[in-house]
C-alpha atoms as a PDB file:
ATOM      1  CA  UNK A   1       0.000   0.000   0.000  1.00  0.00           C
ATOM      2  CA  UNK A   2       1.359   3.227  -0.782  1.00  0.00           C
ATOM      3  CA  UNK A   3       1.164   6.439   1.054  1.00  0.00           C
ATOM      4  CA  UNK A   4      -0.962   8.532  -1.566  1.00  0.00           C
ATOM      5  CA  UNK A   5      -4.065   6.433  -0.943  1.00  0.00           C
ATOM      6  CA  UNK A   6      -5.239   3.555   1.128  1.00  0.00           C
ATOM      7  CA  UNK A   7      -6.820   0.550   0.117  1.00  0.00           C
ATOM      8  CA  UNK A   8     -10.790   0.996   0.677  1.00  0.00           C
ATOM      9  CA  UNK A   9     -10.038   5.061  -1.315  1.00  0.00           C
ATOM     10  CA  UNK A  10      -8.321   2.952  -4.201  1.00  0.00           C
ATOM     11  CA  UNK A  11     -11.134   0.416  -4.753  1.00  0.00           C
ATOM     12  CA  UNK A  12     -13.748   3.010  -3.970  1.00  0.00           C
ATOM     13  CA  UNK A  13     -12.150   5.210  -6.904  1.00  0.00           C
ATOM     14  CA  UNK A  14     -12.742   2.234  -9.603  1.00  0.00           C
ATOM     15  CA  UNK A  15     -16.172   0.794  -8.379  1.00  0.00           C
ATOM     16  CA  UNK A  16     -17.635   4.381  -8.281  1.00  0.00           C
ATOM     17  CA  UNK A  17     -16.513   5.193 -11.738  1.00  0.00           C
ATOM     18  CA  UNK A  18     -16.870   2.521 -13.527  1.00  0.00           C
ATOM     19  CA  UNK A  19     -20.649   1.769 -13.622  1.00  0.00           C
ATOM     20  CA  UNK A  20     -20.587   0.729 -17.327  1.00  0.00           C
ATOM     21  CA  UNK A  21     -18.134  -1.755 -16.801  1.00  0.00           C
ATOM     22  CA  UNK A  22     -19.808  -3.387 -13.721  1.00  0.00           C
ATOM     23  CA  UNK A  23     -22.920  -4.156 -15.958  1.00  0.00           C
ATOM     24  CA  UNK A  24     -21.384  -5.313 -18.655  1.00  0.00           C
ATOM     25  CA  UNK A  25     -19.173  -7.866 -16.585  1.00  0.00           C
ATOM     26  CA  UNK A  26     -22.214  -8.774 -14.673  1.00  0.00           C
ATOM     27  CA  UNK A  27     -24.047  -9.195 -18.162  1.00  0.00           C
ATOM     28  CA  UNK A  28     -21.217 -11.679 -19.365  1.00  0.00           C
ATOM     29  CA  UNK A  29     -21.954 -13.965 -15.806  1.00  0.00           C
ATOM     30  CA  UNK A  30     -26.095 -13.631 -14.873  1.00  0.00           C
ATOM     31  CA  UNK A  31     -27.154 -16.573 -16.653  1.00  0.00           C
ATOM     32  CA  UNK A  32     -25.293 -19.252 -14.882  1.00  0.00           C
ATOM     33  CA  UNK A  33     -26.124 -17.213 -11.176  1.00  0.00           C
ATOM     34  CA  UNK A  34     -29.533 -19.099  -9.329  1.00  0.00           C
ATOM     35  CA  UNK A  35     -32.014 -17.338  -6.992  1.00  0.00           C
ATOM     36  CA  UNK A  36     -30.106 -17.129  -4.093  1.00  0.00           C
ATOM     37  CA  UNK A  37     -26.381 -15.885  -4.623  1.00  0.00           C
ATOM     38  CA  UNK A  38     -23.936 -15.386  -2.124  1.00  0.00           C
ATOM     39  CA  UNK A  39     -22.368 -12.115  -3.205  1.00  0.00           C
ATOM     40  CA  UNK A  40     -18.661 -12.857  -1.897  1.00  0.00           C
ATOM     41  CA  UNK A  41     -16.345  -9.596  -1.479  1.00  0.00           C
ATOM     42  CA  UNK A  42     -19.148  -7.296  -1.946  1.00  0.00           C
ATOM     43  CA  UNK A  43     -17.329  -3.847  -1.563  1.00  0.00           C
ATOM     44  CA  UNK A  44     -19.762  -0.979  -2.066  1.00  0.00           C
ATOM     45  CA  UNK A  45     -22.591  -2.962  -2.998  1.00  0.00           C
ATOM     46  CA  UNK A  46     -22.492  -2.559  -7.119  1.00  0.00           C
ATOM     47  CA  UNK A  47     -22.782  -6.362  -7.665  1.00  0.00           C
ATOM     48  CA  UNK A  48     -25.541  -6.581  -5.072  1.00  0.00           C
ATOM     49  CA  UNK A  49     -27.654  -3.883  -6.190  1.00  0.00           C
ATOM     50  CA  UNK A  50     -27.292  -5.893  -9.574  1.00  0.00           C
ATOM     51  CA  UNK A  51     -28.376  -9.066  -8.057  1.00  0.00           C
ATOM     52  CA  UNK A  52     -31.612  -7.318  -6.832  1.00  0.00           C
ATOM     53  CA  UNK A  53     -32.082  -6.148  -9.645  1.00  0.00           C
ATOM     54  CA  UNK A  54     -32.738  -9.091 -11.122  1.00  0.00           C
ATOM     55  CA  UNK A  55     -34.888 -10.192  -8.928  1.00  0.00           C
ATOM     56  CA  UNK A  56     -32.744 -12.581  -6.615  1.00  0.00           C
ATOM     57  CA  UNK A  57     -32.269 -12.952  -2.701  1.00  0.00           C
ATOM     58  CA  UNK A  58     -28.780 -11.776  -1.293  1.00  0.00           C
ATOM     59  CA  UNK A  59     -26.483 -12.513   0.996  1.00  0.00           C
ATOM     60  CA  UNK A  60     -23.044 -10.242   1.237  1.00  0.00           C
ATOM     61  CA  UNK A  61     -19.961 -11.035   2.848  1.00  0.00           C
ATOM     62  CA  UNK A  62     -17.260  -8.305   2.973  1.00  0.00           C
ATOM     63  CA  UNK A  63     -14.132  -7.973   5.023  1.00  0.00           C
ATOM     64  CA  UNK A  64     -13.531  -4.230   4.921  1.00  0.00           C
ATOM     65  CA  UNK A  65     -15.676  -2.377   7.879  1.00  0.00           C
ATOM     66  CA  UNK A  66     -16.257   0.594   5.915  1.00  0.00           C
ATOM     67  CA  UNK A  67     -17.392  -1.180   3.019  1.00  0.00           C
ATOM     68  CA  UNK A  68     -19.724  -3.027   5.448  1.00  0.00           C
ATOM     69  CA  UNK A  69     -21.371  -0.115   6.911  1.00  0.00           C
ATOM     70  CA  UNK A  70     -21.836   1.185   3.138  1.00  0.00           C
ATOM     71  CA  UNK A  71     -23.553  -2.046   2.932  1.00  0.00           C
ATOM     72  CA  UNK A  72     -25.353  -1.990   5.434  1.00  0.00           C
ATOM     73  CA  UNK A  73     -26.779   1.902   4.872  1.00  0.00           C
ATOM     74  CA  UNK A  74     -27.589   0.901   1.077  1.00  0.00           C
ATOM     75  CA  UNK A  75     -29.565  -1.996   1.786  1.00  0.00           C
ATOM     76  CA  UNK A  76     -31.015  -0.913   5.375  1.00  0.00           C
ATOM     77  CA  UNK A  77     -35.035  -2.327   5.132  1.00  0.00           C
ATOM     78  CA  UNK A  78     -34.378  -4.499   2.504  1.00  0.00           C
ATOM     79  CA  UNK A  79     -35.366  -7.911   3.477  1.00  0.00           C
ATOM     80  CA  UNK A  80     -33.569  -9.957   0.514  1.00  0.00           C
ATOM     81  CA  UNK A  81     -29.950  -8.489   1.469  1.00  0.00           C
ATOM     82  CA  UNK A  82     -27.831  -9.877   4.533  1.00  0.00           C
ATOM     83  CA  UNK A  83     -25.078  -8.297   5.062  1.00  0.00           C
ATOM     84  CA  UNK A  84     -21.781 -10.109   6.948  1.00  0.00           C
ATOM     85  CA  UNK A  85     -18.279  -9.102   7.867  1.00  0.00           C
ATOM     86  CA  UNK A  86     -15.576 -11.356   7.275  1.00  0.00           C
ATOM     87  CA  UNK A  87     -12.732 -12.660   5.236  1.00  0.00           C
ATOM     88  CA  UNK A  88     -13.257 -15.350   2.739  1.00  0.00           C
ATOM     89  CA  UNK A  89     -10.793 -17.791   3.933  1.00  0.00           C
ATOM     90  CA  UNK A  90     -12.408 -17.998   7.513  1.00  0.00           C
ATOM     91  CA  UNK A  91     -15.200 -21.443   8.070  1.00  0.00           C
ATOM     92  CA  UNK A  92     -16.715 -19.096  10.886  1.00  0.00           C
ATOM     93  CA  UNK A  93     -17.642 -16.402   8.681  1.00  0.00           C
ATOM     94  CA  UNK A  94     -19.673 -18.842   6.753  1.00  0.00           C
ATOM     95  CA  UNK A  95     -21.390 -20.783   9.573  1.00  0.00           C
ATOM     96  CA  UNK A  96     -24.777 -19.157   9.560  1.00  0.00           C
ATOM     97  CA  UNK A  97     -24.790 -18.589   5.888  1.00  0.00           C
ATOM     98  CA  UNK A  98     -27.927 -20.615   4.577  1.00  0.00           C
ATOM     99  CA  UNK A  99     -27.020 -22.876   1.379  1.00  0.00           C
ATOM    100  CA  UNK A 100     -27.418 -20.706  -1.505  1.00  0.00           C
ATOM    101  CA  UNK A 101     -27.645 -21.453  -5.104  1.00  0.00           C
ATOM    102  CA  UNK A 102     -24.843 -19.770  -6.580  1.00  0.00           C
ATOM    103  CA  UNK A 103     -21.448 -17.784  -5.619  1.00  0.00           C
ATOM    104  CA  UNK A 104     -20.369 -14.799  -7.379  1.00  0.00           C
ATOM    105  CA  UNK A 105     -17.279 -13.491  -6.628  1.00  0.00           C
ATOM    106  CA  UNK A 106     -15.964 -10.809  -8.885  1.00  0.00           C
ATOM    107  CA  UNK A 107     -11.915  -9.055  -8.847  1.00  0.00           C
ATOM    108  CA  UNK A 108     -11.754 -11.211  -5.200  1.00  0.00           C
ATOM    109  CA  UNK A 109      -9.957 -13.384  -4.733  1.00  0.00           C
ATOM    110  CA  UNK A 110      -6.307 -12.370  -5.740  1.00  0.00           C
ATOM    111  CA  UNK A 111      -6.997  -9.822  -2.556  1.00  0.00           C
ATOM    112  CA  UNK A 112      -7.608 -13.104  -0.134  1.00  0.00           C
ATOM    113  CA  UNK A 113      -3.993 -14.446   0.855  1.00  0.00           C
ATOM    114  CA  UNK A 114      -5.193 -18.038   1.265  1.00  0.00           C
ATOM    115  CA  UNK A 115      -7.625 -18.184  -2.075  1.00  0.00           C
ATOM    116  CA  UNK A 116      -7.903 -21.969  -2.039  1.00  0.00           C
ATOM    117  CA  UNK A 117      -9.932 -22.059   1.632  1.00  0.00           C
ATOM    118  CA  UNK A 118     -12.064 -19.080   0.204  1.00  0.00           C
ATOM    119  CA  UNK A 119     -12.920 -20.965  -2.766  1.00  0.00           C
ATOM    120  CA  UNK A 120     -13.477 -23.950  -1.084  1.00  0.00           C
ATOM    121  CA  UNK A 121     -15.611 -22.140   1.863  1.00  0.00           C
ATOM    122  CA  UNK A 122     -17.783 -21.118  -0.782  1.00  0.00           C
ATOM    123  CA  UNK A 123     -18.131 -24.518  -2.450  1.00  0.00           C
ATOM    124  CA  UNK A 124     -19.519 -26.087   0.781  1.00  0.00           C
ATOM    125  CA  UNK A 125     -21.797 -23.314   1.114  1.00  0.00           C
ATOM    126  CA  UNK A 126     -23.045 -23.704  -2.664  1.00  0.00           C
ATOM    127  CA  UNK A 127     -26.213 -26.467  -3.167  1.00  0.00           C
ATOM    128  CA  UNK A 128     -24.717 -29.882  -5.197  1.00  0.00           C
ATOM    129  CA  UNK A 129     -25.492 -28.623  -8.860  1.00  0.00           C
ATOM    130  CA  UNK A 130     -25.072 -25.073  -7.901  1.00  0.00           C
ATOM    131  CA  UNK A 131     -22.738 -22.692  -9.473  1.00  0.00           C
ATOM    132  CA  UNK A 132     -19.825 -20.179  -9.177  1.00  0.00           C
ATOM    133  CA  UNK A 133     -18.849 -17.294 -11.102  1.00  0.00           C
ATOM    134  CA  UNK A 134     -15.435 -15.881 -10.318  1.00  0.00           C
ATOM    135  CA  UNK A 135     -12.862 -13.282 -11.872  1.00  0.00           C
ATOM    136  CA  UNK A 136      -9.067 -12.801 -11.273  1.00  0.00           C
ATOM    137  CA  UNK A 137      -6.574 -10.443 -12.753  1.00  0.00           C
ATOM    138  CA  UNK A 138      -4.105 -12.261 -15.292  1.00  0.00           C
ATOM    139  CA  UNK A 139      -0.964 -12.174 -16.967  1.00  0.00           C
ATOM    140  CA  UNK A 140       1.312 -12.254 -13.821  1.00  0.00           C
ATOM    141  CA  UNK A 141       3.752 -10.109 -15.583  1.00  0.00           C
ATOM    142  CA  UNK A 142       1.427  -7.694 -15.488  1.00  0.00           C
ATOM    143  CA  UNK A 143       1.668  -7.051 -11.421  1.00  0.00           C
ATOM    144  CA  UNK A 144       2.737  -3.671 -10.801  1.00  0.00           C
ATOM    145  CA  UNK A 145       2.484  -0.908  -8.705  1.00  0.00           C
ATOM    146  CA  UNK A 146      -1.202  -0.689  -9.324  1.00  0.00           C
ATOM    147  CA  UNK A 147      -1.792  -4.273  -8.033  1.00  0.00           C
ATOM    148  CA  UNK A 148      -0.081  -3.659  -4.822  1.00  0.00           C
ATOM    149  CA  UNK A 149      -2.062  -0.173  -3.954  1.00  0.00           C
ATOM    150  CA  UNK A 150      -5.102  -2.380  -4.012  1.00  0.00           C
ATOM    151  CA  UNK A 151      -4.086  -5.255  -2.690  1.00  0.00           C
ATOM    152  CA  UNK A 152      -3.471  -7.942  -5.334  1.00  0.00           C
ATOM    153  CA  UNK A 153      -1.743 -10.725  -3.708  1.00  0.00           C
ATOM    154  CA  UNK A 154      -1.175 -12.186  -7.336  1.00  0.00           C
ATOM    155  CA  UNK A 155      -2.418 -11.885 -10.733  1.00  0.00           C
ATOM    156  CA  UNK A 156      -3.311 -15.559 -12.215  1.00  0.00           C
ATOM    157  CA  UNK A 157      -2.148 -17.785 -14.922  1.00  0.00           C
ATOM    158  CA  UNK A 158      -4.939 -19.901 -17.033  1.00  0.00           C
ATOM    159  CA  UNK A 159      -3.723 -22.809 -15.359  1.00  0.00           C
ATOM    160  CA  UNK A 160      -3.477 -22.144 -11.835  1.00  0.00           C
ATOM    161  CA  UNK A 161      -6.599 -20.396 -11.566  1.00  0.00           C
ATOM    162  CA  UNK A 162      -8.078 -23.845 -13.361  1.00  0.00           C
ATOM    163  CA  UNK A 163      -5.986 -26.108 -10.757  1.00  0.00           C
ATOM    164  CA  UNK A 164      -6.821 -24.004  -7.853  1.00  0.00           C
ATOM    165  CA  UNK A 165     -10.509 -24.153  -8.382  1.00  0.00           C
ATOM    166  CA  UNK A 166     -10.113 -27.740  -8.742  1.00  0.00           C
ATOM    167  CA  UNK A 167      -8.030 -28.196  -5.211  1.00  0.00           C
ATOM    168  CA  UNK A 168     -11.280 -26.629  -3.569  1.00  0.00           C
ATOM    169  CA  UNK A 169     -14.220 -28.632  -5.042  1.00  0.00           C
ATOM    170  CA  UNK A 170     -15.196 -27.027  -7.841  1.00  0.00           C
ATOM    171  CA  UNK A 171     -15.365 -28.405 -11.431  1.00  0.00           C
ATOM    172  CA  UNK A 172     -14.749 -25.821 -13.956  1.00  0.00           C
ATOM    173  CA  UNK A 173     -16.928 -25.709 -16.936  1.00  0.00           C
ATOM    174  CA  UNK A 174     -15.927 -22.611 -18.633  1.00  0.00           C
ATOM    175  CA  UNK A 175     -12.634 -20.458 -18.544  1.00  0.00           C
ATOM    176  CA  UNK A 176     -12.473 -17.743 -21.001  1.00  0.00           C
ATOM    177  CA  UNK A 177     -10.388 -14.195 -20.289  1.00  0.00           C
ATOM    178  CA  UNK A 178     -12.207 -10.921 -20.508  1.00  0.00           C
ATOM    179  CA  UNK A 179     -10.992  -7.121 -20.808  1.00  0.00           C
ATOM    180  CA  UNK A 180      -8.652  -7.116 -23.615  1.00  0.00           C
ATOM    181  CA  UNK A 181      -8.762  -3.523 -23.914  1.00  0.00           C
ATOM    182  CA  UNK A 182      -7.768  -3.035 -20.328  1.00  0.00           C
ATOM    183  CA  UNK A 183      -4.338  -4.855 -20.762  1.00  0.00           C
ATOM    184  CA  UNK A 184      -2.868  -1.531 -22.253  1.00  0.00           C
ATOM    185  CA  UNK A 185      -4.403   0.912 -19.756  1.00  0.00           C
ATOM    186  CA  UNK A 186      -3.538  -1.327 -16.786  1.00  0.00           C
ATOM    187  CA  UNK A 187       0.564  -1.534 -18.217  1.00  0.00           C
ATOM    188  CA  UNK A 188       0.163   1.973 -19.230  1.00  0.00           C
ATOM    189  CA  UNK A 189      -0.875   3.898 -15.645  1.00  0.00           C
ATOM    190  CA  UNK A 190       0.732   0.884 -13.551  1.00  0.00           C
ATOM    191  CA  UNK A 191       3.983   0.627 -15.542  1.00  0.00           C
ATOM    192  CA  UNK A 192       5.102   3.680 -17.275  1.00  0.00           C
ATOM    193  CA  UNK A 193       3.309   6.201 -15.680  1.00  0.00           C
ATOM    194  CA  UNK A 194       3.860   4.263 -12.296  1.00  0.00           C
ATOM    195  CA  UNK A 195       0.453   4.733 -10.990  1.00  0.00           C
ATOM    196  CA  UNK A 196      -0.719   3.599  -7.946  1.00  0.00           C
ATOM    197  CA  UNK A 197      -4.685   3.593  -9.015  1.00  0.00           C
ATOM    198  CA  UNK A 198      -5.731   4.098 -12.874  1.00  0.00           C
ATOM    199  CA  UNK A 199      -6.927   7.499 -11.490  1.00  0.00           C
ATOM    200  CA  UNK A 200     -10.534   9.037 -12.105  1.00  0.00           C
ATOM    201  CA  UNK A 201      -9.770  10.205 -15.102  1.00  0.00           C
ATOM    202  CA  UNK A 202      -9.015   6.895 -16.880  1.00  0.00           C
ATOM    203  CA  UNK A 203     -11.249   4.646 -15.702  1.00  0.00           C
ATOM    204  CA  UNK A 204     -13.811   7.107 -16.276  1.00  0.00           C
ATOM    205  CA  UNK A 205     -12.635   7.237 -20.349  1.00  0.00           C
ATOM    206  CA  UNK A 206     -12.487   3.498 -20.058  1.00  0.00           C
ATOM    207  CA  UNK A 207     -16.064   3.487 -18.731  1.00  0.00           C
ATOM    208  CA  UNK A 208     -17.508   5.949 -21.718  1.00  0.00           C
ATOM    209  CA  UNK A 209     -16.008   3.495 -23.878  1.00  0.00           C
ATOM    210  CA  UNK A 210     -17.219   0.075 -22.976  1.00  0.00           C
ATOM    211  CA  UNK A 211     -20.177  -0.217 -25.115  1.00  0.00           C
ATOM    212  CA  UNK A 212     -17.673  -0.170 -28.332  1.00  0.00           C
ATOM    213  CA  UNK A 213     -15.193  -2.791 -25.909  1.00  0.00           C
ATOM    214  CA  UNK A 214     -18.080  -5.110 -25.354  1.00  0.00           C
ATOM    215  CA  UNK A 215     -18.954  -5.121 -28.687  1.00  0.00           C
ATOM    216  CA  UNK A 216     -15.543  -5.689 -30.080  1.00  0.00           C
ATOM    217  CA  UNK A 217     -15.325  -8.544 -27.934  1.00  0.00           C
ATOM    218  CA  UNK A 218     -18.375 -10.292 -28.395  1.00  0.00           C
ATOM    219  CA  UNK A 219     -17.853 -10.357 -32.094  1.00  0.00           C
ATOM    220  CA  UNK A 220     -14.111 -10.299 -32.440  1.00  0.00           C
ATOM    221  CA  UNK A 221     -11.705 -11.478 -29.244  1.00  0.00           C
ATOM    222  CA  UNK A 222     -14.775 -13.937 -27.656  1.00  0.00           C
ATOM    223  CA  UNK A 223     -12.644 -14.919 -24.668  1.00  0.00           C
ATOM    224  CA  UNK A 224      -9.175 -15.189 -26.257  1.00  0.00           C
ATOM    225  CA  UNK A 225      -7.318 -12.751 -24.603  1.00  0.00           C
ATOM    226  CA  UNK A 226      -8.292 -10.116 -21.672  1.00  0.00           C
ATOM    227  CA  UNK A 227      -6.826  -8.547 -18.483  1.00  0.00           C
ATOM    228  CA  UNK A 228      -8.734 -10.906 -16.394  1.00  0.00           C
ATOM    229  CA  UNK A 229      -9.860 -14.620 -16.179  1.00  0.00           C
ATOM    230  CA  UNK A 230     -13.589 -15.362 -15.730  1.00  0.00           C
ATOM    231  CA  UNK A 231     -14.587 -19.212 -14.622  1.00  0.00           C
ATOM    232  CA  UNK A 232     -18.466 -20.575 -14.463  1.00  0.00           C
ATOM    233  CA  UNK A 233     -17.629 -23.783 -12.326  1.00  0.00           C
ATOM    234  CA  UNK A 234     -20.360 -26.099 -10.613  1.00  0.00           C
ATOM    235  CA  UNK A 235     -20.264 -28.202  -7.274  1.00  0.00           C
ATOM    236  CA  UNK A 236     -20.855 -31.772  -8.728  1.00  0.00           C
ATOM    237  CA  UNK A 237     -20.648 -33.147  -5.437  1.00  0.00           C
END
């Protein structure tokens, strides 16, 4: 972490303006999430709100306390959002969490040192047939500055991310990478102009441009190459 920011202004800076990006990665997972989703590393709440929107029944676990009294102010009277504190890799955290249909956990992990016990907490708290949806950071020569100002224990290879999914319970359906566009910006402000956040102004460009990215994407890249790894996995057992 770095002196210019900590880590809750960081992530706050790219959830708040990036609002366009949020849907459209949230578009690219909905249709393998169930009714019930556990919404795992919630932050302010953008996934969430999502979630509802669509109709399903909540439950958000997030480590940070302010993000968890953001939570908890956002959804106040809302009977289909529970809102926990925790971290990922801890069984307690998890013991009064009702089985749920699906876990979504979206640019999470790689911020939980011991990512195979969160992964696998979340598989025994996942119905048999139920579903995950999860996205990591890849390339790891692509870790720089900006990965350590907010708090990126690793970015993933295809592989590993596969492997350690596997270690935990899950069986992996899909892989497919996502983003392409962002791998320049994210070398560009974290490499050579030795950022330690995008900054509001580029994430904020990258936002106003996502409907051309998604497009691109969908027709042209289809899961070939991105800044991130996405995986639909299902608990067989």
């Amino acid at each position: 972490m770095t002196a210019e920011k900590g880590l809750p202004e960081a992530l706050c800076d790219i959830e708040q303006t990036m609002p366009g990006f949020a849907r459209w990665l949230y578009g690219t997972v909905r249709r393998y999430l169930g009714e019930r989703v556990l919404d795992a590393g919630a932050g302010l709440g953008t996934y969430t709100d999502l979630l509802l929107r669509d109709g399903k029944r909540v439950t958000s676990i997030e480590y940070d306390p302010q993000f968890v009294e953001s939570l908890r102010k956002r959804f106040a009277g809302d009977d289909r959002v529970t809102v926990l504190q925790g971290d990922l890799a801890d069984p307690e955290v998890f013991a009064e969490i009702q089985t749920v249909d699906s876990a979504l956990c979206l640019n999470v992990l790689e911020h939980v040192e011991d990512d195979i016990r969160a992964m696998r907490n979340l598989n025994e708290k996942v119905r048999v047939g139920g579903t995950l949806a999860a996205l990591v950071p890849a390339y790891p020569r692509l870790f720089n500055k900006m990965d350590v100002a907010v708090g990126h224990h690793r970015r993933y290879r295809r592989d590993e991310f596969e492997e350690r999914l596997e270690t935990a319970g899950w069986t992996v359906e899909r892989i497919f990478r996502f983003n392409a566009f962002g791998i320049l910006g994210w070398f560009v402000a974290g490499s050579i102009l030795k950022r330690s956040t995008p900054g509001r102004d580029l994430t904020r460009l990258f936002d106003t441009l996502v409907p051309a990215f998604s497009l691109f994407e969908r027709n042209l890249i289809r899961g070939a190459v991105g800044l991130s790894l996405v995986a639909v996995c299902r608990r067989k057992s």
